[in-house]
Every structure is written in C-alpha cells, then in structure tokens.
N, C-alpha and C. Protein backbone atom coordinates (compact mmCIF):
# COMPACT_ATOMS: atom_id res chain seq x y z
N UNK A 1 -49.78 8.19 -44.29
CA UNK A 1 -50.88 8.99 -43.81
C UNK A 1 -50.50 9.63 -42.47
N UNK A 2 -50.79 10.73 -42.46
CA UNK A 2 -50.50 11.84 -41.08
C UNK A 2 -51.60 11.27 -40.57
N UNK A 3 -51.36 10.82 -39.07
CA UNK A 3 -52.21 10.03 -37.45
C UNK A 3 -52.22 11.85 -36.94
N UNK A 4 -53.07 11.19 -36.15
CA UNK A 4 -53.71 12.33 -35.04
C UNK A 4 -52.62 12.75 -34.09
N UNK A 5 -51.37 11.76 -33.45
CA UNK A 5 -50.46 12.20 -33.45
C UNK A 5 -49.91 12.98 -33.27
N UNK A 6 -49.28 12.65 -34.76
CA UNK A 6 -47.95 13.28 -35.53
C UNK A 6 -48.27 14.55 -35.87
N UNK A 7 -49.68 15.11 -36.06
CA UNK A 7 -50.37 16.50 -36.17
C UNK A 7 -50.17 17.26 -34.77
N UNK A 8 -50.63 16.21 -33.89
CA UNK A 8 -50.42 17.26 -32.45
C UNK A 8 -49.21 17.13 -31.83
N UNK A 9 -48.13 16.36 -32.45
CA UNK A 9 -46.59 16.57 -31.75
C UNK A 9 -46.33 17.98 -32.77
N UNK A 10 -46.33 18.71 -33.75
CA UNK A 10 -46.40 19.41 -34.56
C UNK A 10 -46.43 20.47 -33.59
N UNK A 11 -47.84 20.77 -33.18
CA UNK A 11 -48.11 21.74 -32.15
C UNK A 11 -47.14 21.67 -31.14
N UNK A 12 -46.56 20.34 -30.74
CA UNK A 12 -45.71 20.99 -29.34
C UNK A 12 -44.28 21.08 -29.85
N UNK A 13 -44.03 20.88 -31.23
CA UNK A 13 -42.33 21.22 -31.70
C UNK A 13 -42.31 22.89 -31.67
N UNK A 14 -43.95 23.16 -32.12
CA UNK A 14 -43.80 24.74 -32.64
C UNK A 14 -44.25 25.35 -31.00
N UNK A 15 -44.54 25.23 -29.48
CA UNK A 15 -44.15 25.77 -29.25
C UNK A 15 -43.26 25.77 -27.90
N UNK A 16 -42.39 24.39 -28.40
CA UNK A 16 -41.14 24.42 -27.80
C UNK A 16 -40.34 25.10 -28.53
N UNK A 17 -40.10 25.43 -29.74
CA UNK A 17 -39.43 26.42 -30.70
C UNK A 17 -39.56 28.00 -29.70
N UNK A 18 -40.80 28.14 -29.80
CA UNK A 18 -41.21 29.12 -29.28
C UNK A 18 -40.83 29.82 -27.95
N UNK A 19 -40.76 28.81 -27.04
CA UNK A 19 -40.42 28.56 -26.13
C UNK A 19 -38.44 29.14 -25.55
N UNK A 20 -37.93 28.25 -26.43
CA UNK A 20 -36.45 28.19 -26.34
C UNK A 20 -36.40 29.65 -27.35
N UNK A 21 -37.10 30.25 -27.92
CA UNK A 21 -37.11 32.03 -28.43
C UNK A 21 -37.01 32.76 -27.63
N UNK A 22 -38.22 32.62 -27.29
CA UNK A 22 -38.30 33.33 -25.66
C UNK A 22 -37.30 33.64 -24.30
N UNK A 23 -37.08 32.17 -24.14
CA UNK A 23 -36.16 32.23 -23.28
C UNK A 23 -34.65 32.70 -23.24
N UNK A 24 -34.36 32.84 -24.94
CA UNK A 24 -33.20 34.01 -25.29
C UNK A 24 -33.36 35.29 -25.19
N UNK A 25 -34.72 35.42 -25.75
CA UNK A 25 -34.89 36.77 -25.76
C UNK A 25 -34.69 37.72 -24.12
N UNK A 26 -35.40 36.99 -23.29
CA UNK A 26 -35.30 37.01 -21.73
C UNK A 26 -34.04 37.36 -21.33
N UNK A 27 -33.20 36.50 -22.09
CA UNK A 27 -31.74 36.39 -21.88
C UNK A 27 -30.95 38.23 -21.94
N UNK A 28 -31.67 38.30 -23.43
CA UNK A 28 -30.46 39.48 -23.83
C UNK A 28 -30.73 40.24 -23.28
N UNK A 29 -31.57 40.90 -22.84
CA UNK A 29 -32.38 41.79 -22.69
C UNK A 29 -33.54 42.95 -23.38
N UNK A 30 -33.79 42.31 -24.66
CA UNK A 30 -34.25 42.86 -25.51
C UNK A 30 -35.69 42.93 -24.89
N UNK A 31 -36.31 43.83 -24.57
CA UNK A 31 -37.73 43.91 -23.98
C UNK A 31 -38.31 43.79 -25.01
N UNK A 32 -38.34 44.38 -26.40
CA UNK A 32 -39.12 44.31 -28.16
C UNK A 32 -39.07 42.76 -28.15
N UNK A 33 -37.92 42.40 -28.22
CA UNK A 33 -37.60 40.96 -28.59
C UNK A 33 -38.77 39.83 -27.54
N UNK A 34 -38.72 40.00 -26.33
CA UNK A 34 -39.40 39.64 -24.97
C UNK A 34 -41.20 39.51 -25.51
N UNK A 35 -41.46 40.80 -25.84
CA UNK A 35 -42.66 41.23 -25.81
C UNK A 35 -43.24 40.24 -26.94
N UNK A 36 -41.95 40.22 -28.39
CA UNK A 36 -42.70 39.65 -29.12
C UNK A 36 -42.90 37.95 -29.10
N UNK A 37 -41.72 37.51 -28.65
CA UNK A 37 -41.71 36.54 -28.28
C UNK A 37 -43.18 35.85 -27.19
N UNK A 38 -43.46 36.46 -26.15
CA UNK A 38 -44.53 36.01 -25.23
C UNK A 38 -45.70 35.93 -26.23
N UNK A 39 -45.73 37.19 -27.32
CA UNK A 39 -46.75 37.02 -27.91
C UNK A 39 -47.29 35.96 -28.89
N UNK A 40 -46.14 35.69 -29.66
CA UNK A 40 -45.83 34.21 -29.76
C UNK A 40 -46.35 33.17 -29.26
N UNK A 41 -45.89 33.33 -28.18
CA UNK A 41 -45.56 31.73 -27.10
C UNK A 41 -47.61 32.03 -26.76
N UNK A 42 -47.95 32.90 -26.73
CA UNK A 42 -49.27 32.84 -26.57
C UNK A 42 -50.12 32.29 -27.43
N UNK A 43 -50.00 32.65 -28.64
CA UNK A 43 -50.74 32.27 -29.92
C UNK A 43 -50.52 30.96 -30.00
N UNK A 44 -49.12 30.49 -29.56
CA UNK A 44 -48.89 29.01 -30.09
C UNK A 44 -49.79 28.25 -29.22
N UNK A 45 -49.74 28.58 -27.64
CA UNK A 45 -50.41 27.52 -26.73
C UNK A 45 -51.54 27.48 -27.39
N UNK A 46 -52.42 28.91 -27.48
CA UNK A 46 -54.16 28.78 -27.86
C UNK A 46 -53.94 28.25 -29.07
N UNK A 47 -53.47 27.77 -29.55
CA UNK A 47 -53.66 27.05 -31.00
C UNK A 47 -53.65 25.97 -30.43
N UNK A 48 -52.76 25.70 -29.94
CA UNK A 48 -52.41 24.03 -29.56
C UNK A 48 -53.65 23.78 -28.35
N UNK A 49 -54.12 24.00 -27.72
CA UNK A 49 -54.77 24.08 -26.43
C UNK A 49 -56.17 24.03 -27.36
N UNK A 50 -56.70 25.44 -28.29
CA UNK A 50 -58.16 24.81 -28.83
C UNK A 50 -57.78 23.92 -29.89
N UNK A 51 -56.99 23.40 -30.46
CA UNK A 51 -56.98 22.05 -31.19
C UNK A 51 -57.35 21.09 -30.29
N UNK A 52 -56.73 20.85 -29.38
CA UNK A 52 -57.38 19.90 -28.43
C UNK A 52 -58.48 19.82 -27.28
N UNK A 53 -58.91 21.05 -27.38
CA UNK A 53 -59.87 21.28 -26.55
C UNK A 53 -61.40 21.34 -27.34
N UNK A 54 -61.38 21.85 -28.66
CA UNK A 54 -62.02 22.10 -29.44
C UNK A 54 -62.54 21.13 -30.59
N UNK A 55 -61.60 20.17 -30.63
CA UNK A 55 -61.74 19.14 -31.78
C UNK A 55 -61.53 17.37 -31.30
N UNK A 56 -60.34 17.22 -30.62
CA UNK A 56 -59.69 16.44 -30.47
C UNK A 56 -60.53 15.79 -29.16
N UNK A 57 -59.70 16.28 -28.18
CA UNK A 57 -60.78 15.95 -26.67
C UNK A 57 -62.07 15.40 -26.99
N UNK A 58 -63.08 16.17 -27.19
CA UNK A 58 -64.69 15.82 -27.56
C UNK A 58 -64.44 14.64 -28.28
N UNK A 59 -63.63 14.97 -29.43
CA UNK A 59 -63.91 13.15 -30.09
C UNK A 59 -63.22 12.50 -29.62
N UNK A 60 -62.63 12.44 -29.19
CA UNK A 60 -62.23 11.11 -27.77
C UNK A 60 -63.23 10.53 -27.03
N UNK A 61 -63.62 11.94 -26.29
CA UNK A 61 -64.73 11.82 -25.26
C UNK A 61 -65.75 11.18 -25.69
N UNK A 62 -66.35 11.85 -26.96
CA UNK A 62 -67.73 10.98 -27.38
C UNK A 62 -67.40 9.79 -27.53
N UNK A 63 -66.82 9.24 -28.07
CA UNK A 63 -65.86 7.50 -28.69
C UNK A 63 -65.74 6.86 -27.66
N UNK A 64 -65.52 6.94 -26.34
CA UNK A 64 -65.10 6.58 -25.09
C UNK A 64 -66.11 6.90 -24.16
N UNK A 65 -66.80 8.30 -24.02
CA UNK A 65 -67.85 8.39 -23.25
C UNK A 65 -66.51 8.46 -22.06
N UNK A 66 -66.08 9.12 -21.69
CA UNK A 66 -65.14 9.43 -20.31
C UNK A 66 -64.72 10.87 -20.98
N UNK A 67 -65.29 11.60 -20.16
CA UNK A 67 -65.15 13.01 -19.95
C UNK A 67 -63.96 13.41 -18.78
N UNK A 68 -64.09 12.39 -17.43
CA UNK A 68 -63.15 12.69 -16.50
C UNK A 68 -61.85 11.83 -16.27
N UNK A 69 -61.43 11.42 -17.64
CA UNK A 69 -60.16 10.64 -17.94
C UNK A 69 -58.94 11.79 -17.80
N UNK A 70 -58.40 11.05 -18.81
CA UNK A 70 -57.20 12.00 -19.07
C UNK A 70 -57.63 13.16 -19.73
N UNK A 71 -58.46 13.56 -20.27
CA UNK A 71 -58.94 14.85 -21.23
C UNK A 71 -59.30 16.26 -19.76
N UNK A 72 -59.46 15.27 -19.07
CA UNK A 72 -60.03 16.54 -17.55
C UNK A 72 -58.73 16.95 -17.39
N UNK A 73 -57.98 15.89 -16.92
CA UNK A 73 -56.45 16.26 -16.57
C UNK A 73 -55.88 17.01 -17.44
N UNK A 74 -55.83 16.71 -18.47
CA UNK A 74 -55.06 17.59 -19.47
C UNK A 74 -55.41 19.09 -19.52
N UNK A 75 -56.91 19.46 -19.44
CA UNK A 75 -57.39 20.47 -19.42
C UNK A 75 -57.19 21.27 -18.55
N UNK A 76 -56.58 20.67 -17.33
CA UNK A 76 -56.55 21.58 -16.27
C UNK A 76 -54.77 21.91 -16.50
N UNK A 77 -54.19 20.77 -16.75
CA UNK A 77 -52.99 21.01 -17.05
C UNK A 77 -52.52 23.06 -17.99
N UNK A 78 -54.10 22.53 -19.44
CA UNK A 78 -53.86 24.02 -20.11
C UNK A 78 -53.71 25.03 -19.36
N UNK A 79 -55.01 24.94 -18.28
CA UNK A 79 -55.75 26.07 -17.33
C UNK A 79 -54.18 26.62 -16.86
N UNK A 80 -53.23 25.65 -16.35
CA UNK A 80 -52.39 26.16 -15.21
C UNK A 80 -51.12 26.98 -16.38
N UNK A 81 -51.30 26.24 -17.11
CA UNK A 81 -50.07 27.12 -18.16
C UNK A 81 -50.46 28.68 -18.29
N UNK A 82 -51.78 28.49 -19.24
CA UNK A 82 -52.61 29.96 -19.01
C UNK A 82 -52.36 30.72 -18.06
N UNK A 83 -52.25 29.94 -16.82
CA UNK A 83 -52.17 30.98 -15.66
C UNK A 83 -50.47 31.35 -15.66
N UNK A 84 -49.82 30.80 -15.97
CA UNK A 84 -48.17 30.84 -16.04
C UNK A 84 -48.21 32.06 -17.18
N UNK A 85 -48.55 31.99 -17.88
CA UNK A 85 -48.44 32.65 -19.34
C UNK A 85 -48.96 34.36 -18.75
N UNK A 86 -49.97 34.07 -18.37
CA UNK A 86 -50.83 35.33 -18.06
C UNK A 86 -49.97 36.16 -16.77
N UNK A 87 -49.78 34.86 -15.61
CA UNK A 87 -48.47 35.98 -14.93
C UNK A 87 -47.22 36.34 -15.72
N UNK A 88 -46.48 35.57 -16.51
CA UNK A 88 -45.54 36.22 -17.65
C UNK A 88 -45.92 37.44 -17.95
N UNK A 89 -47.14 37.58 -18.31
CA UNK A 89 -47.29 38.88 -19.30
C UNK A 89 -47.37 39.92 -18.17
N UNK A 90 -47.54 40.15 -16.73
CA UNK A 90 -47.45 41.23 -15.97
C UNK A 90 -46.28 41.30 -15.81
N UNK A 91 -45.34 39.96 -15.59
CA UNK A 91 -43.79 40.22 -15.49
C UNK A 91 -43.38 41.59 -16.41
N UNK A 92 -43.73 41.02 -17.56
CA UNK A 92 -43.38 41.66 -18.57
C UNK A 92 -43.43 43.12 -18.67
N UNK A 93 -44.52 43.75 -18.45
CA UNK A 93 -45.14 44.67 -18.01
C UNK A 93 -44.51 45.43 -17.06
N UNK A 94 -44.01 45.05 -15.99
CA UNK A 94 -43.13 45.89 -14.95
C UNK A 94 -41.63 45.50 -15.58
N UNK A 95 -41.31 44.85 -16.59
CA UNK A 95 -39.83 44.81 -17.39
C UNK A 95 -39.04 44.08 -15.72
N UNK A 96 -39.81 42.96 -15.33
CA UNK A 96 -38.78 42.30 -14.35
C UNK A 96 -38.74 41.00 -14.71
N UNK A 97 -37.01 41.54 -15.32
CA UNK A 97 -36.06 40.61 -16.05
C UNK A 97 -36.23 38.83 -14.95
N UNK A 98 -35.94 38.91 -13.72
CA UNK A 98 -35.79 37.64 -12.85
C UNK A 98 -37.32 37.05 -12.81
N UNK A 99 -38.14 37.65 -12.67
CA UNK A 99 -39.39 37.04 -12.66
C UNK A 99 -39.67 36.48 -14.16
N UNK A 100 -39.34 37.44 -15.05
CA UNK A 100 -39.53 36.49 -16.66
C UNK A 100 -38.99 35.31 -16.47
N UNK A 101 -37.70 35.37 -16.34
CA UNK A 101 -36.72 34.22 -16.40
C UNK A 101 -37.39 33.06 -15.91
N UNK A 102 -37.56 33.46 -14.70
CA UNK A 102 -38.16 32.31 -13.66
C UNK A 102 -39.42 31.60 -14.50
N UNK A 103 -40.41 32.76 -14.84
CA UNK A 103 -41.55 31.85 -15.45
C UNK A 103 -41.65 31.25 -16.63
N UNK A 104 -40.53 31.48 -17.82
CA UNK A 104 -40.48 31.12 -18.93
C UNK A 104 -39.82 30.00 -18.68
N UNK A 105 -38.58 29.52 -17.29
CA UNK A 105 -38.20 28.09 -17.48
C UNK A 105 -39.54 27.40 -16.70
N UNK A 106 -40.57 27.94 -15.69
CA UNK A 106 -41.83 27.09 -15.03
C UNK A 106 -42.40 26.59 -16.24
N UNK A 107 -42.76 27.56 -17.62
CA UNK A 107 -43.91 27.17 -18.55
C UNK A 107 -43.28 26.17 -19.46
N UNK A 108 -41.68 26.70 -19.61
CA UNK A 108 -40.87 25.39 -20.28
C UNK A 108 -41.12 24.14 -19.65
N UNK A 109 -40.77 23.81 -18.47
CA UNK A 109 -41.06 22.59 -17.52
C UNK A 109 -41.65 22.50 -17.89
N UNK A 110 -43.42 22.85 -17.23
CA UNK A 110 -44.08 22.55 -17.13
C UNK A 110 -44.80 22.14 -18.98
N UNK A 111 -44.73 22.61 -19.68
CA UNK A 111 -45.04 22.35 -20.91
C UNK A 111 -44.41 21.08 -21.74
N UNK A 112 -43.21 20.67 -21.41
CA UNK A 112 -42.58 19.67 -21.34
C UNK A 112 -43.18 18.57 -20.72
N UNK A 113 -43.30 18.42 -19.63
CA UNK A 113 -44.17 17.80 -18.87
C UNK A 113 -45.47 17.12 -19.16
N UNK A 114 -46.28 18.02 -19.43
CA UNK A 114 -47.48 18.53 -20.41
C UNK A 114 -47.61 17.23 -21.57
N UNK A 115 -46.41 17.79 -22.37
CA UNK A 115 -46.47 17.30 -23.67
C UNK A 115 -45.54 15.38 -23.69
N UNK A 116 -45.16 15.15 -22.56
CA UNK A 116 -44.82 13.83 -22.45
C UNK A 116 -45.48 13.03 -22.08
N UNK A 117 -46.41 13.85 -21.12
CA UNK A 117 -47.75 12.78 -20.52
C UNK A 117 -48.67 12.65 -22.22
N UNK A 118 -49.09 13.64 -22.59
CA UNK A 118 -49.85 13.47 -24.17
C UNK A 118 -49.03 12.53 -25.12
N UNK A 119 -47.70 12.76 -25.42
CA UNK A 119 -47.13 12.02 -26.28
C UNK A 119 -47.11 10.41 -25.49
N UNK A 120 -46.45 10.51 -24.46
CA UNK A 120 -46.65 8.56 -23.75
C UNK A 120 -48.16 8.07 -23.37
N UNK A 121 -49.09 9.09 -23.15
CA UNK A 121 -50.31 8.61 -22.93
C UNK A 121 -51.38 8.25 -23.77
N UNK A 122 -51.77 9.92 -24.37
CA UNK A 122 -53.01 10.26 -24.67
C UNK A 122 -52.76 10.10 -26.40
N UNK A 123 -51.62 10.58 -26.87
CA UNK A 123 -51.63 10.25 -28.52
C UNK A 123 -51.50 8.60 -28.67
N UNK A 124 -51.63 7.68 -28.41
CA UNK A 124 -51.31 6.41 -29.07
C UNK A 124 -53.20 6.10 -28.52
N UNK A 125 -53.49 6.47 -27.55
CA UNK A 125 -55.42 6.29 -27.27
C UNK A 125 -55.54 7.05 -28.53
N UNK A 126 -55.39 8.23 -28.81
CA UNK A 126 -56.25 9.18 -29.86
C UNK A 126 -56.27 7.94 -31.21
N UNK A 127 -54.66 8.05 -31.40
CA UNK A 127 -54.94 7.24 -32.48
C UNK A 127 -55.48 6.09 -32.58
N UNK A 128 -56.14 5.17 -31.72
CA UNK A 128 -56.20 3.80 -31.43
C UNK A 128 -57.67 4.22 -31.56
N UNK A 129 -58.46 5.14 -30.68
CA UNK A 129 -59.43 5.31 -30.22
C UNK A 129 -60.43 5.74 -31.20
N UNK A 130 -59.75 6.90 -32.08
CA UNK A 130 -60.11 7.30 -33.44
C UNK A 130 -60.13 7.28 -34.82
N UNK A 131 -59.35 6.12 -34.57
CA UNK A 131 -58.41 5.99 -36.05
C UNK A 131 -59.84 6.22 -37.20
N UNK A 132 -60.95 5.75 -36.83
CA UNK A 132 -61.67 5.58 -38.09
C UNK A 132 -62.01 6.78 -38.07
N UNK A 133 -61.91 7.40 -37.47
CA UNK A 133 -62.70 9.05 -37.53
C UNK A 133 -61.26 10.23 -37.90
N UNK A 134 -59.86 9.40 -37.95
CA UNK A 134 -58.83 10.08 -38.07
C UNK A 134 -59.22 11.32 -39.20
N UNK A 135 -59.33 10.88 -40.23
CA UNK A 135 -59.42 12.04 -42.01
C UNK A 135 -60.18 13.49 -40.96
N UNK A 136 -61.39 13.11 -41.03
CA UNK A 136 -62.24 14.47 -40.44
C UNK A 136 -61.38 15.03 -39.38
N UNK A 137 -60.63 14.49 -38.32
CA UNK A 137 -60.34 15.45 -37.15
C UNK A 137 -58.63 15.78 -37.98
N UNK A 138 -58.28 15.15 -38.87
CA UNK A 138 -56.95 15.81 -39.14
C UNK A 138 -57.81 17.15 -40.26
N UNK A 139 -59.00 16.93 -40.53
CA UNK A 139 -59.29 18.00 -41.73
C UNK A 139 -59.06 19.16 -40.79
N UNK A 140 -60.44 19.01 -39.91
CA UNK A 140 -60.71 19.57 -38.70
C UNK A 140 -58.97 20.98 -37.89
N UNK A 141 -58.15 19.98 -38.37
CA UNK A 141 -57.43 20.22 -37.51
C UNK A 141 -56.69 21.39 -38.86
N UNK A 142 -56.32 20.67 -40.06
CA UNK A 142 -55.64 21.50 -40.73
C UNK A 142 -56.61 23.15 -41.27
N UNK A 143 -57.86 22.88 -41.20
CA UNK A 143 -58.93 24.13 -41.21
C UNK A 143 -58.45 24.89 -39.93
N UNK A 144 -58.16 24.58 -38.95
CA UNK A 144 -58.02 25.72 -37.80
C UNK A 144 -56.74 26.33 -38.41
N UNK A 145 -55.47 25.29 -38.52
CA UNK A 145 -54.07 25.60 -38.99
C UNK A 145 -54.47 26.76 -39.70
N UNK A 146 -55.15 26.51 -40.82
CA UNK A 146 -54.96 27.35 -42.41
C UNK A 146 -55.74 28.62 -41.54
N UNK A 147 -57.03 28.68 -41.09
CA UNK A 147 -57.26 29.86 -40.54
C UNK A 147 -56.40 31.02 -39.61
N UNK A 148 -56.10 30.14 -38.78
CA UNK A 148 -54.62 30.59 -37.64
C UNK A 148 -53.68 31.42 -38.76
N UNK A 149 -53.18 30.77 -39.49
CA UNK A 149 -51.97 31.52 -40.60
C UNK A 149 -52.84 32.75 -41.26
N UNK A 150 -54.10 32.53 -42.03
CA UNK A 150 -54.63 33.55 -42.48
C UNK A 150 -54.60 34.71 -41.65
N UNK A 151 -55.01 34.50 -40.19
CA UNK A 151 -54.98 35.44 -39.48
C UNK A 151 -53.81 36.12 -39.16
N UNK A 152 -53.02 35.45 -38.95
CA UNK A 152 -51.40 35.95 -39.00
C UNK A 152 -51.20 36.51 -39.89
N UNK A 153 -51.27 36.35 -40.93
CA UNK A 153 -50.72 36.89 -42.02
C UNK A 153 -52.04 38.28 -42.29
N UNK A 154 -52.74 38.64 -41.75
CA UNK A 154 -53.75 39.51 -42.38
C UNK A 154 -52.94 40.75 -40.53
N UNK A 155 -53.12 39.86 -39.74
CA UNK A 155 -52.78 40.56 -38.28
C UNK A 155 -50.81 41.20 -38.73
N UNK A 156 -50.40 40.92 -39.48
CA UNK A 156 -48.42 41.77 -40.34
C UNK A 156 -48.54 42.10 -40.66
N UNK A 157 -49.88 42.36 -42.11
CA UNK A 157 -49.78 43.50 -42.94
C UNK A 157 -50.85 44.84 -42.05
C-alpha cells in the first residue's frame, strides 16, 4: 500500500528532476529552454506546495489540533521558495544569465533543505498521525494528480 509518504517524496523527486533541468538549461544558454524550464519548476512547486497545503497539512492539523507545529514552519518555508521562484522569473525577464544561476542553485538548496526536514520529520508523523485516514488523503491526493495532468495535457494541445 502507497503511505502518505511515499506519495509526497514523489512530489519532491519530480521537482528535483525539475530542478537539475533547469539548472542546465541556465547552463547553455538556451533562454526557450530557461523559460520553459522555470515554467516547469513552477507548476511542480504549486502542485507539491497545494498538496500539502490543501489536503495534507489540515489533516494533520485537525488529528493533532497544532496548527503552529511544523505545518507553520513548513508553510513559510513554501512562502520563501515562492519568493525565490518569483525573483527567478524577473531574472529571467531581463535574460540575466548570473542572477538565474545564482537563484536556481538558492531554490535547489533551499528546496533540498525543505524536503529533508519533511522527509526526516514531518512524513513518518503524517504517516503515524494519519494512517487511518491514509486511503482518503492518498485519493485526495491522486484527484489533484489526475486533474494537474488533465490540465497539462488540455494547456499542449
């Protein structure tokens, strides 16, 4: 059986994938390549970010009743990426190659970071915390998935 987890390490393989794209693309100099890449690396966080902000978090929170645990922290953690991401995209915008660079290895760090405190912390509580409520928040979770792709796939053609 897929744990609550092994669903949200998922989210951070796809966008450390994403991530290490990016940061080639940065490389070559392909600004197309750059552009599409950030756009990417955007979609992946807000996926990963309202999975847990949207589904996951709350049912913690309610189960536990601690709103200003680790779920605050984490949240602010998103906030600051967002803000990394969002200066990326002006980098981008004035095509300055050193400032990309710079912020795509900050959001790498820092997303790394991110995702070790969740994986050593907060996923072995989720699963511990929720296990009986696991089925619904993995449904929960694969309904956003399947929507996310629909949209992708309707946002190519």
């Amino acid at each position: 059986m897929t744990t609550i987890s092994s669903a949200l390490s998922d989210y951070h393989n796809e966008c450390n994938s994403v991530v290490r794209a990016l940061s080639s693309a940065v490389k070559s100099g392909d600004w197309d390549r750059v552009s599409e890449g950030f756009l990417t690396l955007r979609e992946a966080m807000a996926a990963h970010f309202s999975v847990e902000e949207s589904v996951v978090f709350p049912a913690y929170e309610a189960r536990t009743g601690h709103s200003n645990g680790p779920t605050r922290v984490l949240r602010a953690e998103h906030g600051w990426l967002r803000t990394l991401a969002e200066r990326l995209h002006h980098a981008l915008d004035c095509r300055d190659a050193d400032l990309c660079t710079t912020l795509v290895a900050r959001i790498s760090v820092t997303l790394r970071g991110h995702q070790e405190k969740e994986a050593r912390l907060m996923h072995p509580m989720l699963d511990e915390v929720l296990g009986t409520q696991s089925q619904g928040i993995l449904d929960q979770l694969h309904h956003l998935a399947s929507a996310r792709e629909s949209t992708a796939t309707r946002d190519r053609s």
